[in-house]
Protein backbone atom coordinates (compact mmCIF):
# COMPACT_ATOMS: atom_id res chain seq x y z
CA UNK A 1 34.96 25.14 -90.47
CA UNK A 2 32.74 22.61 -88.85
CA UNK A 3 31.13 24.86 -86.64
CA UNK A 4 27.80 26.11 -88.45
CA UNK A 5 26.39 29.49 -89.55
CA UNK A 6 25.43 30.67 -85.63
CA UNK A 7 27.86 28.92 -83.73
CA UNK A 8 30.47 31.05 -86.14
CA UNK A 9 28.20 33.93 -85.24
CA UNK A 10 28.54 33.53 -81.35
CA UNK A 11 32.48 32.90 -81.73
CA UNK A 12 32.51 36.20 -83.53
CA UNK A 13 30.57 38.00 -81.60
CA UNK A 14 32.51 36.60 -77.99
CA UNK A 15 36.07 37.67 -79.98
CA UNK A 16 34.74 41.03 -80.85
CA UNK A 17 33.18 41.83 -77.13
CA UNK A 18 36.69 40.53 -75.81
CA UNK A 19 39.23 42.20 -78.19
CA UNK A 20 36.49 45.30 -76.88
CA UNK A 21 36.94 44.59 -73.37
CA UNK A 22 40.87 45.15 -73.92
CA UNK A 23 40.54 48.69 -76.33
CA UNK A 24 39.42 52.29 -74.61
CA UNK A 25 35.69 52.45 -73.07
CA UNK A 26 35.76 56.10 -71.72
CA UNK A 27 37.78 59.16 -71.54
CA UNK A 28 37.70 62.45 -69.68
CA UNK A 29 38.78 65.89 -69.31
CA UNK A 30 39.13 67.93 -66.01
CA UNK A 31 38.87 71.26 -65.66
CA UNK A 32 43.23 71.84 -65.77
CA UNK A 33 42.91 70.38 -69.22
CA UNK A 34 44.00 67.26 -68.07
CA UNK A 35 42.52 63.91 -69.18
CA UNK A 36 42.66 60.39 -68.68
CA UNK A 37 41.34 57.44 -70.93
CA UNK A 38 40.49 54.03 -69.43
CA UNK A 39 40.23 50.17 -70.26
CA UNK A 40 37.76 48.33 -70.12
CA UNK A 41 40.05 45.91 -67.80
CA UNK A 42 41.68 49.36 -66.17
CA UNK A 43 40.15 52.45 -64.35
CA UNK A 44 37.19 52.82 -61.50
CA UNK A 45 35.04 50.12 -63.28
CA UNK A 46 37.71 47.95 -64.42
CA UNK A 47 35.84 44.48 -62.48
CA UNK A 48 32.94 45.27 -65.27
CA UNK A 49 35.77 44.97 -68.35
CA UNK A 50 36.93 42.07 -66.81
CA UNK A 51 33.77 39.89 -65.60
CA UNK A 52 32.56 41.08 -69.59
CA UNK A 53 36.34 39.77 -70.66
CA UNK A 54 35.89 36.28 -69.02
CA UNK A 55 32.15 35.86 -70.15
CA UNK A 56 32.86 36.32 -73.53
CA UNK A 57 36.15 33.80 -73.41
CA UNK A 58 33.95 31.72 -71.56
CA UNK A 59 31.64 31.42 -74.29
CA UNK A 60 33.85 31.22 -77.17
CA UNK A 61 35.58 28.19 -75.55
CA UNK A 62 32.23 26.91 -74.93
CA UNK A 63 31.65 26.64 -78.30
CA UNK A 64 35.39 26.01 -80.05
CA UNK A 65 36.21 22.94 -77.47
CA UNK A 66 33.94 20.09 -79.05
CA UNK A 67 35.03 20.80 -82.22
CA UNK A 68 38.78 20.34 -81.39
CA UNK A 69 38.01 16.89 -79.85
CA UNK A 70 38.01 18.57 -75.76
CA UNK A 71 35.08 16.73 -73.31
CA UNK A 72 32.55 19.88 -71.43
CA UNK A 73 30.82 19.28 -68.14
CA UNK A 74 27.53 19.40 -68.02
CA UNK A 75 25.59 21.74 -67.04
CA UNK A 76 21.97 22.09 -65.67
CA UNK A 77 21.05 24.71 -68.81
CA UNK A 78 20.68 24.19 -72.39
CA UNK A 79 23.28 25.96 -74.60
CA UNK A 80 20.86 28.73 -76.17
CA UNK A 81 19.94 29.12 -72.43
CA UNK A 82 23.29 29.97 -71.15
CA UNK A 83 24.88 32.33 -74.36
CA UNK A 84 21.52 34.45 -73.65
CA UNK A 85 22.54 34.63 -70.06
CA UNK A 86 26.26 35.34 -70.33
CA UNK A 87 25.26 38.09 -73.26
CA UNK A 88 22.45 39.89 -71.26
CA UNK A 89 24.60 40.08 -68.18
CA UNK A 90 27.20 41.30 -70.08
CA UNK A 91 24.45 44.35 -71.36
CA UNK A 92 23.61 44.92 -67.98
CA UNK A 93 27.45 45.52 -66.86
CA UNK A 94 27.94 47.09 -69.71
CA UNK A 95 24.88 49.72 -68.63
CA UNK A 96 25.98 49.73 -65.22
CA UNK A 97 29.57 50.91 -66.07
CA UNK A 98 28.26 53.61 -68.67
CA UNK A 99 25.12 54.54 -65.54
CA UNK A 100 27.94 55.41 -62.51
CA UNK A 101 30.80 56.78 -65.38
CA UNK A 102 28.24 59.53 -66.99
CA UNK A 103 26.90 60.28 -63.58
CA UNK A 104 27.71 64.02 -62.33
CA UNK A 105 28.78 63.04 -59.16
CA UNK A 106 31.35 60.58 -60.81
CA UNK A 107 34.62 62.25 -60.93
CA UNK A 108 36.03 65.98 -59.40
CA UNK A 109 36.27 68.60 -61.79
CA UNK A 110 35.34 66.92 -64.78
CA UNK A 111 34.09 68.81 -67.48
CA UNK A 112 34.01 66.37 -70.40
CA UNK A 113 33.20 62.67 -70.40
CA UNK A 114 33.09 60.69 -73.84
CA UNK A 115 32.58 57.27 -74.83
CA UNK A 116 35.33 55.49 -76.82
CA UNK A 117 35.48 52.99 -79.81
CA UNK A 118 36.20 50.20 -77.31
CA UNK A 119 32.35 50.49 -75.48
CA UNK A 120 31.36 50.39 -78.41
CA UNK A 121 32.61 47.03 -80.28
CA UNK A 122 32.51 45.37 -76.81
CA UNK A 123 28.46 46.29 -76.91
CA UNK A 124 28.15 45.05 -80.77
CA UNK A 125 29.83 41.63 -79.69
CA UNK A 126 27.32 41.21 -76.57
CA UNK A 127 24.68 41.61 -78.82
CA UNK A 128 25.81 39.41 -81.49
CA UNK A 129 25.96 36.86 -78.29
CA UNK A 130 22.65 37.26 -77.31
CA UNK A 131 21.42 37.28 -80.64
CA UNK A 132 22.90 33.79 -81.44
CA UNK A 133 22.51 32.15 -78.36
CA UNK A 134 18.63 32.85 -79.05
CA UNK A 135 19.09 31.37 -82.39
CA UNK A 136 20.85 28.21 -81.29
CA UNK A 137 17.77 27.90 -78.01
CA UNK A 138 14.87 28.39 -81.07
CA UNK A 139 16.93 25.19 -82.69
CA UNK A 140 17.31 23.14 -79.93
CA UNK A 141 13.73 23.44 -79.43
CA UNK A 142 12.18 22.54 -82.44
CA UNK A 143 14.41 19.68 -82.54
CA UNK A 144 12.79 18.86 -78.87
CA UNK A 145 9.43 19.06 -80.10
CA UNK A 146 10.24 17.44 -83.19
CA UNK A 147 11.44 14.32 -81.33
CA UNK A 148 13.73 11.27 -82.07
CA UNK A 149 16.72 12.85 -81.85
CA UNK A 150 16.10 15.68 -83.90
CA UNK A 151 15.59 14.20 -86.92
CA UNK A 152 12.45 14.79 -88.85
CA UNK A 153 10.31 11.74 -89.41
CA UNK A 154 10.53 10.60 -93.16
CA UNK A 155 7.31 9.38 -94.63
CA UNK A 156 6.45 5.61 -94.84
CA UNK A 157 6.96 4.33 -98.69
CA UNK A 158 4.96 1.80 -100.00
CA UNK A 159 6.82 -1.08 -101.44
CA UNK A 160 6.92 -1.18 -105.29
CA UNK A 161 4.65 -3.83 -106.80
CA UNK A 162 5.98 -6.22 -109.44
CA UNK A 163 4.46 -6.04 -112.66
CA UNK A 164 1.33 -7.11 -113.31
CA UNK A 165 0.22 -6.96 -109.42
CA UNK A 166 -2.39 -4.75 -110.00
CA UNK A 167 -3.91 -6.74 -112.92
CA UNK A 168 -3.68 -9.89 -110.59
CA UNK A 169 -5.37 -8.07 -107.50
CA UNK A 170 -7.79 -6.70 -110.31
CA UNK A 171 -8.54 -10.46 -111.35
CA UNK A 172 -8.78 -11.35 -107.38
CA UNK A 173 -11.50 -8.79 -106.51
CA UNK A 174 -13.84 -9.83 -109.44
CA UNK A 175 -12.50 -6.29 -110.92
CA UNK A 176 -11.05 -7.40 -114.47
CA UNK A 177 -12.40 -5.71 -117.09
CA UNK A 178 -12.69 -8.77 -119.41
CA UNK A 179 -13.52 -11.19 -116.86
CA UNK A 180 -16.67 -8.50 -116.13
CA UNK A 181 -17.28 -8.42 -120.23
CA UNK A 182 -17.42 -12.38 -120.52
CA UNK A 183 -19.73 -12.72 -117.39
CA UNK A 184 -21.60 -9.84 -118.77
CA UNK A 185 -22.24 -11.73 -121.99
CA UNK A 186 -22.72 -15.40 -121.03
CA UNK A 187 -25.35 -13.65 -118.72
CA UNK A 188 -27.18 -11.92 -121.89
CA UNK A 189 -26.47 -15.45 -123.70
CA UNK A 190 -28.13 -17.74 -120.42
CA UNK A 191 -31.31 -15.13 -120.51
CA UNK A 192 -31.78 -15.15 -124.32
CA UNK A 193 -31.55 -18.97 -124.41
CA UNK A 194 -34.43 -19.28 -121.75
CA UNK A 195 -36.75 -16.98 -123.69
CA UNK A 196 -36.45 -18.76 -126.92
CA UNK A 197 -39.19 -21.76 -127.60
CA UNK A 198 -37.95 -25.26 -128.21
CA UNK A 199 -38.74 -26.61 -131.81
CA UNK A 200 -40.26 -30.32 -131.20
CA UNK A 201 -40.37 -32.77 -133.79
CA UNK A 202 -43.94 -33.41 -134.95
CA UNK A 203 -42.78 -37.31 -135.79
């Protein structure tokens, strides 16, 4: 439960292409009407089923160990980096096996080949692999790029002002409204004074 939303994804999709790797791939029929159905870990190919078997337990333990407490090595590849390569080798065995299998020189008297159920769910699983190892490498970036750890930088917050900061600052600046009204009107009181004559007593 404290794996998130793709790392659940990739352990999925690693259990399904194993669980795969263990159920029917092919079958065949020869020309007696005898047939044979392989493993993916048995038959011709059976070093493909495997090497897809231990890629996909390889990655599932990859991503269950830090959650159950276990230390990983490093390695010289980011995470995203290395579920994309296990799941794309995986495709590429996987089209490899099905390549030499459904060849017509593959096989003497064969007159039937067919894919089973097993090829299948072991190619779903690959591709949910690939799909969230991409998802988990698109993270990782951004965090990168983002920076400082991954965390988004918050926005700077001015401190809140006490009351009656802004009138003082106001009052400062010369910007009080009544401070500008009683300037205004000594002003008009100073100039009015000077234009009015002085009355002199005639005695």
């Amino acid at each position: 439960m404290r794996l998130d939303v793709t790392r659940k994804w990739l352990l999925l999709g690693s259990a399904v292409a194993a669980i795969g790797a263990l159920l029917p791939w092919y079958a065949d029929l020869d020309a007696f009407g005898a047939g044979d159905r392989f493993l993916g870990v048995t038959g011709p190919l059976f070093l493909v089923g495997l090497m897809v078997l231990a890629s996909a337990i390889f990655a599932g333990v990859w991503v269950l160990f830090p959650t159950l407490g276990k230390r990983l090595p490093s390695l010289p590849v980011k995470e995203g980096a290395l579920y994309i390569f296990l799941g794309v080798q995986d495709l590429l065995l996987l089209l490899v096996a099905n390549s030499v299998f459904f060849h017509p020189k593959f096989g003497v008297n064969i007159v039937l080949k067919k894919t089973q159920f097993g090829m299948v769910m072991t190619g779903l699983g690959v591709l949910i692999m690939v799909w969230s190892g991409y998802q988990i490498y698109k993270k990782s970036a951004m965090m990168r790029s983002i920076g400082m750890g991954g965390e988004m930088p918050m926005p700077q917050r001015e401190p809140a002002r006490p009351a009656g900061s802004a009138r003082y600052g106001m009052m400062r600046s010369g910007q009080d409204p009544v401070d500008r009204a009683v300037s205004s009107l000594n002003k008009e009181v100073g100039r009015t004074l000077r234009r009015e004559p002085v009355d002199r007593d005639p005695n």
